[in-house]
N, C-alpha and C. Protein backbone atom coordinates (compact mmCIF):
# COMPACT_ATOMS: atom_id res chain seq x y z
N UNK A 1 0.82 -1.19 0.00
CA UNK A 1 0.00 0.00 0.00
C UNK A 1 0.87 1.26 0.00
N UNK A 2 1.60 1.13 0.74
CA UNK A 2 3.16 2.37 1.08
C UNK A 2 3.42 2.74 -0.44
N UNK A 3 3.91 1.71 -1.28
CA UNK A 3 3.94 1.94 -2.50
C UNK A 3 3.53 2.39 -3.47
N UNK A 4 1.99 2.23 -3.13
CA UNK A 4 1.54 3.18 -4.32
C UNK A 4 1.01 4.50 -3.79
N UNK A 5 1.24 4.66 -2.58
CA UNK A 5 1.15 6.22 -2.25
C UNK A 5 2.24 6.82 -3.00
N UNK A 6 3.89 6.28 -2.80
CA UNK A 6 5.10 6.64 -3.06
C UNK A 6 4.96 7.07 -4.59
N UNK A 7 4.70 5.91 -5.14
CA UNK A 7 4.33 6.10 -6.93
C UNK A 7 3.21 7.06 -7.58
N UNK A 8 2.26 7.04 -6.54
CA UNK A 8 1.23 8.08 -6.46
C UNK A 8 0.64 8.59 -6.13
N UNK A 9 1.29 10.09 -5.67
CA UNK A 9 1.21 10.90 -4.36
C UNK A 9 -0.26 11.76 -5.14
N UNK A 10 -0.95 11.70 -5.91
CA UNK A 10 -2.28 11.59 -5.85
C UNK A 10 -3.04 11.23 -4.86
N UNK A 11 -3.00 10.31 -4.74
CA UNK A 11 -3.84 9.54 -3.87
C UNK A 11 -3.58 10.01 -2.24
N UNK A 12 -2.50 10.02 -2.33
CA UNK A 12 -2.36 10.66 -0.75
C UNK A 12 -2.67 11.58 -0.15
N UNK A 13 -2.97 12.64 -1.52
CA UNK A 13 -3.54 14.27 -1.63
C UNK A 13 -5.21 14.30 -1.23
N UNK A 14 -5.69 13.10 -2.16
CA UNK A 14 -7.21 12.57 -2.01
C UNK A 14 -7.55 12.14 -1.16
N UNK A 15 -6.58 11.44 -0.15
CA UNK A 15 -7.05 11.08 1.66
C UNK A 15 -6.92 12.29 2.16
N UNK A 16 -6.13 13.06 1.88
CA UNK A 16 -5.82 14.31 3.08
C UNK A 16 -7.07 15.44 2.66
N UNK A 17 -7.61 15.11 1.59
CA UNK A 17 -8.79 15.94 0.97
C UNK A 17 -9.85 15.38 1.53
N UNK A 18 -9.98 14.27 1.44
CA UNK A 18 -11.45 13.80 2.40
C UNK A 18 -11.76 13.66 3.70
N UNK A 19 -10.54 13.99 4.19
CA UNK A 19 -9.74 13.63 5.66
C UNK A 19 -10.47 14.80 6.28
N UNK A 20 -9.90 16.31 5.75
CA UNK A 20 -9.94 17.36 5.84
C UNK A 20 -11.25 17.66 5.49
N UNK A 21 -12.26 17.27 4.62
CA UNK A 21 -13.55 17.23 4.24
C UNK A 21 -14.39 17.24 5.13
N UNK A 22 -14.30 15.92 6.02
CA UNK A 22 -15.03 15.08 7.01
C UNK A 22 -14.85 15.80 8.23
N UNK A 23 -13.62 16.75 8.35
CA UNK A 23 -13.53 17.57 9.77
C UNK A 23 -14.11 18.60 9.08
N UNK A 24 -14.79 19.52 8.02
CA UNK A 24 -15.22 20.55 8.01
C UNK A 24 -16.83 20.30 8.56
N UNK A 25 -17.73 18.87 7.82
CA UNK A 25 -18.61 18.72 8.12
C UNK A 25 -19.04 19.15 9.57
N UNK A 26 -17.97 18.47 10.18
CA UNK A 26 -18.31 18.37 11.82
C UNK A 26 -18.19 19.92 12.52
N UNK A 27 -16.96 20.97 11.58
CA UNK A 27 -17.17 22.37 12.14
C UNK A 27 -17.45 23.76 11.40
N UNK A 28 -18.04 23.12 10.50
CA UNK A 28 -18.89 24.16 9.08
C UNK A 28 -18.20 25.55 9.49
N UNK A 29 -16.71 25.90 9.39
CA UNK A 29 -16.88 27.10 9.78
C UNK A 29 -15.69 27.26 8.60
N UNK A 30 -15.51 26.55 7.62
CA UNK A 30 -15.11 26.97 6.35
C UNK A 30 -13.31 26.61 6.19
N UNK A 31 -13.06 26.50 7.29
CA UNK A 31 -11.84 26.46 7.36
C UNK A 31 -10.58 25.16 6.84
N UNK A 32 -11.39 24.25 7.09
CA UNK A 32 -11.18 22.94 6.76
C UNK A 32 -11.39 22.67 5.16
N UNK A 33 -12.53 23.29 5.07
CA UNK A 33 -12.92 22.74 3.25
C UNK A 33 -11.74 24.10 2.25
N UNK A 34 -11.52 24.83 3.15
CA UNK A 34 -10.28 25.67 2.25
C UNK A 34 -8.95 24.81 2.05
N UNK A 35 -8.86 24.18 3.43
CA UNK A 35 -7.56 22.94 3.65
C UNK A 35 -7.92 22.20 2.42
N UNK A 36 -9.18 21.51 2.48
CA UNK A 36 -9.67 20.31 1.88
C UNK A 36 -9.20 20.76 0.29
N UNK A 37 -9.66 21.52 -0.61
CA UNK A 37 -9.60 22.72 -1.28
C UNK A 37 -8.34 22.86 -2.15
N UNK A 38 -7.52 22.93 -0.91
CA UNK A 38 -5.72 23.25 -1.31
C UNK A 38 -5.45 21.50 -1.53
N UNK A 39 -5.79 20.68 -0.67
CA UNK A 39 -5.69 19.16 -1.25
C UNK A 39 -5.66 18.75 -2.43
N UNK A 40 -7.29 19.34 -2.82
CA UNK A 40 -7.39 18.58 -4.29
C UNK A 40 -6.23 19.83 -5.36
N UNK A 41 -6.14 21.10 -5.49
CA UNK A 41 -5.37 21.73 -6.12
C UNK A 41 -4.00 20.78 -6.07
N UNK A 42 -3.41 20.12 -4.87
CA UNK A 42 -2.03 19.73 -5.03
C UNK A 42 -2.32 18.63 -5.47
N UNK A 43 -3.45 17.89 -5.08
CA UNK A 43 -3.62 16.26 -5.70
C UNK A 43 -3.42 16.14 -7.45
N UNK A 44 -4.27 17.51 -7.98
CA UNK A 44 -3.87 17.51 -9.50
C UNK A 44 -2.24 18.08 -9.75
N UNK A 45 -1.64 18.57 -9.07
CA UNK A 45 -0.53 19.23 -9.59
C UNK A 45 0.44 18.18 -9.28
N UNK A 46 0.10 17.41 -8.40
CA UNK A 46 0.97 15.97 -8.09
C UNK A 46 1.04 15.03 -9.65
N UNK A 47 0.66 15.04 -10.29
CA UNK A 47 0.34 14.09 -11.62
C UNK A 47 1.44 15.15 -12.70
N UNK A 48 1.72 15.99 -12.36
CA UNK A 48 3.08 17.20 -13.09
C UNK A 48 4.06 16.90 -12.32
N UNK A 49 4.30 17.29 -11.27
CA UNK A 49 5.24 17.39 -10.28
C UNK A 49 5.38 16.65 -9.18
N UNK A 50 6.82 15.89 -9.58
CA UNK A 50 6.85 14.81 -8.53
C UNK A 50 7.67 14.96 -7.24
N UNK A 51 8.16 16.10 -7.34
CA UNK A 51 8.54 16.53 -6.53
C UNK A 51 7.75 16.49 -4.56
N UNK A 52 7.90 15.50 -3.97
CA UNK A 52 6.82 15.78 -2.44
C UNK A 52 7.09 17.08 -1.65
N UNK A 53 8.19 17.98 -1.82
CA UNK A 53 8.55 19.01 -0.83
C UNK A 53 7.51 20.22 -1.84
N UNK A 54 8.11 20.37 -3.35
CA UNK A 54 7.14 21.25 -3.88
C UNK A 54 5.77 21.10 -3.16
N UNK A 55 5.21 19.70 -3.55
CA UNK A 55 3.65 19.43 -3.43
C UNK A 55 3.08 20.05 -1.60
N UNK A 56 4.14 19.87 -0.87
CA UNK A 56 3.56 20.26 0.55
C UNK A 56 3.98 21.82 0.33
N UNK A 57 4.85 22.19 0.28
CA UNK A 57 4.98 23.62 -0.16
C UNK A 57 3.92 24.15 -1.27
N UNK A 58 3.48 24.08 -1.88
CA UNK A 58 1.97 24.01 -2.66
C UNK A 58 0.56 24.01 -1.95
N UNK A 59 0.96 23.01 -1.56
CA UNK A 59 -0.09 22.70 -0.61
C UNK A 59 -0.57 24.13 0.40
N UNK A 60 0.53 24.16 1.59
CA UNK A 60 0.66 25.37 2.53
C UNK A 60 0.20 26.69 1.91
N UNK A 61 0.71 27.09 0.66
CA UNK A 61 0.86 28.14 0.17
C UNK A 61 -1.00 28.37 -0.55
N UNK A 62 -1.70 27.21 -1.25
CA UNK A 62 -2.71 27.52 -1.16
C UNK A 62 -3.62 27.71 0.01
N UNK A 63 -3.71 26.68 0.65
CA UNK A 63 -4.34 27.15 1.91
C UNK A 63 -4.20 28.24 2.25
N UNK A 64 -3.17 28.80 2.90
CA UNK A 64 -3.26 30.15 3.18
C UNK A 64 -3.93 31.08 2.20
N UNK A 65 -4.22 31.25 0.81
CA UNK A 65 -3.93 32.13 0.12
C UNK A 65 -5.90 31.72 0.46
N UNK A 66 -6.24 30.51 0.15
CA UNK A 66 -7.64 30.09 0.23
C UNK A 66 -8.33 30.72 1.57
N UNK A 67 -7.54 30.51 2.84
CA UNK A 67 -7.97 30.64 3.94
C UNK A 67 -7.96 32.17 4.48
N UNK A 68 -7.44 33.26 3.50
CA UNK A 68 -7.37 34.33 4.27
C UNK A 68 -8.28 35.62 3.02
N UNK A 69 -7.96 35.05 1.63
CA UNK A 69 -8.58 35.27 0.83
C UNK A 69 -10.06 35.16 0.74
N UNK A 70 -10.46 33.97 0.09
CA UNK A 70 -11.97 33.29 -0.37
C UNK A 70 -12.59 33.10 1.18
N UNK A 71 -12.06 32.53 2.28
CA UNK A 71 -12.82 32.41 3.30
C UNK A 71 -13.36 33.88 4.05
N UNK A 72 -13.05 34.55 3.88
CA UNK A 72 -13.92 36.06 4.45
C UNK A 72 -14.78 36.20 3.36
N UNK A 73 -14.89 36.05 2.03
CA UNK A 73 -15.92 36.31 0.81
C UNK A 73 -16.77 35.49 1.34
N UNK A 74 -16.44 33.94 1.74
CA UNK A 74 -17.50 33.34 1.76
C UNK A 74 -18.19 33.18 2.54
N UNK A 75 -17.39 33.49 4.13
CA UNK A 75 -18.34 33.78 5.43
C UNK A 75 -19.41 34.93 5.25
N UNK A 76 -18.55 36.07 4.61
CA UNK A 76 -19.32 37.17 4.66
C UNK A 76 -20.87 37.15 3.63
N UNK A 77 -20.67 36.40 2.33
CA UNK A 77 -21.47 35.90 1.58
C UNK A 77 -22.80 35.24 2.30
N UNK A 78 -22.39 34.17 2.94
CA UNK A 78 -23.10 33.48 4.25
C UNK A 78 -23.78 34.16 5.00
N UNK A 79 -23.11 34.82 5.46
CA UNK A 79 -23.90 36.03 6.74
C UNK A 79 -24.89 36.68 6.17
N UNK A 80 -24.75 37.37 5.20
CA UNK A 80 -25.69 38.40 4.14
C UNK A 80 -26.53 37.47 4.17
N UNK A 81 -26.75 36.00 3.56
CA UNK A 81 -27.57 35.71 3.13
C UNK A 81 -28.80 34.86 3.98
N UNK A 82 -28.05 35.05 4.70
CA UNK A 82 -28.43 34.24 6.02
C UNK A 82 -29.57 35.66 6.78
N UNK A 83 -31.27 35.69 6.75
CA UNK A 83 -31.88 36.56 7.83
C UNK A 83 -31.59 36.53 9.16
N UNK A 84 -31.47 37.74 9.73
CA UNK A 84 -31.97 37.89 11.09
C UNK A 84 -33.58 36.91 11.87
N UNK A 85 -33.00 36.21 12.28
CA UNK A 85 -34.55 35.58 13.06
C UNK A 85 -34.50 35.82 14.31
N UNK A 86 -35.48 36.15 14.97
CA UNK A 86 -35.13 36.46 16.02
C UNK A 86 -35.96 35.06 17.14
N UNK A 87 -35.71 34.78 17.95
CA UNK A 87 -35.06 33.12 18.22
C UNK A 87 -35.47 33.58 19.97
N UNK A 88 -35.98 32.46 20.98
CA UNK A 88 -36.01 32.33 21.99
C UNK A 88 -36.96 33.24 22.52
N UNK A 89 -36.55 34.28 23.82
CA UNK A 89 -37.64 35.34 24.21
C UNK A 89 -37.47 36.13 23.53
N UNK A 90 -36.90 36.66 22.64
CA UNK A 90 -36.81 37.86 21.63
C UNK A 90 -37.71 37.73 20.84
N UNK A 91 -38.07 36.72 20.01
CA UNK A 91 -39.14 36.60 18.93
C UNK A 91 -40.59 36.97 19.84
N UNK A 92 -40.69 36.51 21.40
CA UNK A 92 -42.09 37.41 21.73
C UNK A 92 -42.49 38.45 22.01
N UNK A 93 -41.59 39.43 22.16
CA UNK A 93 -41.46 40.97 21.87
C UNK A 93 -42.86 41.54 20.90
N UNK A 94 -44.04 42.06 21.64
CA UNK A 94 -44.95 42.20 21.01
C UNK A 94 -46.44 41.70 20.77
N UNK A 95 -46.00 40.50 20.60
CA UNK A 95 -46.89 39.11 20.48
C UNK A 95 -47.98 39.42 21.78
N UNK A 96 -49.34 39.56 21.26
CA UNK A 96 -50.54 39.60 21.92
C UNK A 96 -50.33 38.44 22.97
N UNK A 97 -51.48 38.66 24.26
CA UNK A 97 -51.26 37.93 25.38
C UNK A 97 -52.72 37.97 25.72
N UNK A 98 -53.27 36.84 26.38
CA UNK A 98 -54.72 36.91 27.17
C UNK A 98 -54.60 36.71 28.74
N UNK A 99 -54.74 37.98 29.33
CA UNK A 99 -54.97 37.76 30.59
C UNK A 99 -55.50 36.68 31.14
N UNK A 100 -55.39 35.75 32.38
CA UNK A 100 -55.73 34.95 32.98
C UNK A 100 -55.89 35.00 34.11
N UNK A 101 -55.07 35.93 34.69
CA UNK A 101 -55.40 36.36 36.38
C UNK A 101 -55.01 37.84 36.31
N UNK A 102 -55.60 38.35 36.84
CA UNK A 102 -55.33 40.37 36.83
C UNK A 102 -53.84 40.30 37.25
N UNK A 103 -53.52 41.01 35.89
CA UNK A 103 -51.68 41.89 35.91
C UNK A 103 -51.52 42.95 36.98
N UNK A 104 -50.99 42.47 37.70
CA UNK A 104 -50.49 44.10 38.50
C UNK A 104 -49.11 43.85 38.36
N UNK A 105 -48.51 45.17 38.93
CA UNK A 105 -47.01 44.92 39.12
C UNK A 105 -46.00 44.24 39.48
N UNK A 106 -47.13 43.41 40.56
CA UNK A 106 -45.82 42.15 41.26
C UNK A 106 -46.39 40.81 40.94
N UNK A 107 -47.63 40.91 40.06
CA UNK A 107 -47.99 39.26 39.91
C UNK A 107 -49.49 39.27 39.02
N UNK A 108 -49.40 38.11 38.54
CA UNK A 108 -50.23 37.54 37.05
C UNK A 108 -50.18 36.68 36.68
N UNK A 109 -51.27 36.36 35.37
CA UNK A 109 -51.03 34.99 34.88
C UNK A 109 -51.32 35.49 33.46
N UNK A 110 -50.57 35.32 32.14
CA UNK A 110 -51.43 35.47 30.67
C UNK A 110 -50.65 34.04 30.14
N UNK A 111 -51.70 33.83 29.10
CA UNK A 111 -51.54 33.03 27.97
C UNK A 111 -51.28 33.95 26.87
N UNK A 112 -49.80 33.45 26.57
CA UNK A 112 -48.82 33.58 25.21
C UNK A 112 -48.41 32.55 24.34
N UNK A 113 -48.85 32.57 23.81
CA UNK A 113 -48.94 31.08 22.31
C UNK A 113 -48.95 29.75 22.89
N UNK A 114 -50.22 29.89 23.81
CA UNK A 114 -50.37 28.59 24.04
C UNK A 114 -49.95 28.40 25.58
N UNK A 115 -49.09 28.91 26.06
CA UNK A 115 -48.38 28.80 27.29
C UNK A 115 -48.95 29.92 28.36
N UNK A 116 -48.98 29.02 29.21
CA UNK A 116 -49.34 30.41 30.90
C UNK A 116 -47.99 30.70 31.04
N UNK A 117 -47.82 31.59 31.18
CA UNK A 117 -46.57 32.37 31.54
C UNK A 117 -46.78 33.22 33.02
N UNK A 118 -46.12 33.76 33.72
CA UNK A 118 -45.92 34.73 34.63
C UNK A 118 -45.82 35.99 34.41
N UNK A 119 -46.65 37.49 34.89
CA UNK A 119 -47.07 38.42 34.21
C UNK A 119 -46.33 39.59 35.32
N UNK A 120 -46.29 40.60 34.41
CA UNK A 120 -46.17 41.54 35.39
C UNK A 120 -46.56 42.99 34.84
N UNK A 121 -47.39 44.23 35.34
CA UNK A 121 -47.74 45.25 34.33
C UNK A 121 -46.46 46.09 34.29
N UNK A 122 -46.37 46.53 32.45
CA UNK A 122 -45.26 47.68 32.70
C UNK A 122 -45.96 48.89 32.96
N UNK A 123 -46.87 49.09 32.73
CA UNK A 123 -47.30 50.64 33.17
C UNK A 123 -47.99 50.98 34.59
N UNK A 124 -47.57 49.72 35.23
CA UNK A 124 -48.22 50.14 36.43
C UNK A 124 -50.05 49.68 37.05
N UNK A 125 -50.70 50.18 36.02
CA UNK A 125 -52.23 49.50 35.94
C UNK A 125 -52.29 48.27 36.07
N UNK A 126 -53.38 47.98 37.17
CA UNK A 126 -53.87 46.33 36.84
C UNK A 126 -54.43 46.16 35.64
N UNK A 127 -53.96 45.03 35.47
CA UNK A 127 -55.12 44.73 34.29
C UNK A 127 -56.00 43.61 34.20
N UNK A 128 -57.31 43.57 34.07
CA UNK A 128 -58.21 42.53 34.51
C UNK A 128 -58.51 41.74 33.53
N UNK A 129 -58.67 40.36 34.10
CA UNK A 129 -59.03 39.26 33.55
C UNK A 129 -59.60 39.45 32.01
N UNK A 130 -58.83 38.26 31.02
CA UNK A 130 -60.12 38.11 29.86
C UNK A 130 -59.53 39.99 28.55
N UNK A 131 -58.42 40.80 29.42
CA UNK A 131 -57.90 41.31 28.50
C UNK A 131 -56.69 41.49 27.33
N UNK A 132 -56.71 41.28 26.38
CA UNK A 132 -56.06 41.47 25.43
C UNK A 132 -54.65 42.35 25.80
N UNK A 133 -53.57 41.86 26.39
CA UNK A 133 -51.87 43.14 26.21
C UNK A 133 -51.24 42.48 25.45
N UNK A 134 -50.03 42.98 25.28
CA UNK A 134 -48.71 42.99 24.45
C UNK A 134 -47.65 42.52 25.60
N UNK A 135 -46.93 41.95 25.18
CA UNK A 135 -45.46 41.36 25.54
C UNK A 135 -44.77 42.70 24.90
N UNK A 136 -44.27 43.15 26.37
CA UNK A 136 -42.88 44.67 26.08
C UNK A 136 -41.37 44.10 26.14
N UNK A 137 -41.59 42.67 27.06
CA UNK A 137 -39.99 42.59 27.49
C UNK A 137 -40.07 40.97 28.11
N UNK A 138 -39.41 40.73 28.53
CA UNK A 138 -38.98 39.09 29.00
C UNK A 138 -38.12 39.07 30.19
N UNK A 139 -38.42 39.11 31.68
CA UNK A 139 -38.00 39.13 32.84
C UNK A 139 -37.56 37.25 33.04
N UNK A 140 -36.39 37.02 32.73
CA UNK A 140 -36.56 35.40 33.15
C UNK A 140 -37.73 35.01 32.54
N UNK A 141 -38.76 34.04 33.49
CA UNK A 141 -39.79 33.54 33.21
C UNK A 141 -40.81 34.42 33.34
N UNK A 142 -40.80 35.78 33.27
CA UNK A 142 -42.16 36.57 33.25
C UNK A 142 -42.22 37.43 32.32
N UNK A 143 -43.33 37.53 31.74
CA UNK A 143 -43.82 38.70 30.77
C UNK A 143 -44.13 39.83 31.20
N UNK A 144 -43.36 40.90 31.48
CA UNK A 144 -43.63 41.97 31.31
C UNK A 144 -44.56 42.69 30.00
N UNK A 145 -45.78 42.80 30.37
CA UNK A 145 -47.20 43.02 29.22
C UNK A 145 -47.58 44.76 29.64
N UNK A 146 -48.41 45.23 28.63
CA UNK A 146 -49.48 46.31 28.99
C UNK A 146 -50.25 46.11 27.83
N UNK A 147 -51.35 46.93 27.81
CA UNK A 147 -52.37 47.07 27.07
C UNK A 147 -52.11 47.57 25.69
N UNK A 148 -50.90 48.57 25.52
CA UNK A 148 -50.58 48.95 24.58
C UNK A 148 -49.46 48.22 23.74
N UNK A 149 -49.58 47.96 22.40
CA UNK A 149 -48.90 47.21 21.66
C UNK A 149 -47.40 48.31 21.75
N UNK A 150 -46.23 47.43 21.64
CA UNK A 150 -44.68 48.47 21.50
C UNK A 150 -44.68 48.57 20.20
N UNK A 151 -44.37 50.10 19.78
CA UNK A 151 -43.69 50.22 18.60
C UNK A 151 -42.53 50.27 18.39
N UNK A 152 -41.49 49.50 19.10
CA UNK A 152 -40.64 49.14 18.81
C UNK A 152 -40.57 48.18 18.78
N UNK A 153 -41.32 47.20 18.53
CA UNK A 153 -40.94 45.59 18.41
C UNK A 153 -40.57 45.29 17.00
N UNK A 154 -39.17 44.61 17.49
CA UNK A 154 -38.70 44.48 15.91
C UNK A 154 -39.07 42.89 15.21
N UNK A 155 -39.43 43.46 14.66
CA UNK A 155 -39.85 42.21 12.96
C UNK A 155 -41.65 42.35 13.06
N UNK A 156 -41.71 43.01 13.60
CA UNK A 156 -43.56 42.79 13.84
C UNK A 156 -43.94 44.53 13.30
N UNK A 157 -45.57 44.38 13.22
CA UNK A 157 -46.08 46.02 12.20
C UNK A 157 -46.62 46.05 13.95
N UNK A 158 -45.90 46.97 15.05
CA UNK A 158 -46.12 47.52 16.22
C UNK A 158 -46.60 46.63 17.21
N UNK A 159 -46.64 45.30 16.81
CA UNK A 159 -47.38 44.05 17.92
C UNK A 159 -48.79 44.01 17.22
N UNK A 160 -49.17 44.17 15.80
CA UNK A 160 -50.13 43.88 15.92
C UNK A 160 -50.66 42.93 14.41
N UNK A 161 -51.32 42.61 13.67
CA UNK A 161 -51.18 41.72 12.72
C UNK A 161 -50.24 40.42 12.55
N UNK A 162 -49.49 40.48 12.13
CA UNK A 162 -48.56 39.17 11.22
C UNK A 162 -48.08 37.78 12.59
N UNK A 163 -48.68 37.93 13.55
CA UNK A 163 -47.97 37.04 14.30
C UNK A 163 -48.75 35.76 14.10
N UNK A 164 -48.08 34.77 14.30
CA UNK A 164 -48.17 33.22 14.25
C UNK A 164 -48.49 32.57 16.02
């Protein structure tokens, strides 16, 4: 087997390419498939040049050029294309709520998509049973609500329409 690596350092280029492949899978952060990348470039230039010090010197020299070059195009490419979602308590920023036990300042109960949550008023007012507020903010496990929808809630038209 030694042998025909020796005779054909192809092939040796093509393990260190899939080698290097199989660790990008596992850390998608681009870095590896630039390695992987510079592999196959030396794996073909190995079939010219038989030289093994060129081919690792080849090797090195793309990577780098791959890894400092093309890998910021392509993260940055990525990022752009990739939306903002907004993910966890941030996405309920807004999102209508049904009272369940009167909101006052130190204690409550509303239903928010399905879930009783823990309430608390931001403006101070109780608010009684069976009414319609807005989610302003996310205390730990409590909703900070009032009656009035925020116009600053981002990705939503003021807390009111488009929610799921």
């Amino acid at each position: 087997m030694w042998d025909a690596l020796v005779t054909n350092p192809w092939i040796f280029w093509l393990i260190i390419m899939l080698a290097l492949a199989a660790i990008e899978m596992l850390t998608l952060d681009f870095l590896f498939l630039m390695m992987s990348l510079a592999a196959l470039v030396t794996a073909g230039v190995s079939l010219v040049v038989d030289s093994f010090t060129v081919q690792v010197v080849l090797f090195a020299v793309v990577s780098v050029l791959l890894i400092f070059v093309i890998r910021p195009i392509a993260l940055r490419r990525l990022n752009r294309s990739t939306p903002t979602t907004r993910s966890n308590t941030d996405r309920l920023i807004g999102l209508p709520a049904t009272v369940l036990e009167p909101v006052t300042q130190h204690s409550g109960l509303v239903r928010l998509e399905g879930d009783v949550w823990t309430a608390r008023s931001s403006a101070g007012a109780a608010l009684p049973e069976g009414r319609e507020v807005f989610v302003h903010r996310i205390d730990g496990a409590t909703a900070v609500v009032s009656d009035v929808a925020p116009a600053h809630a981002p990705g939503t038209d003021g807390g009111r329409g488009t929610h799921r």
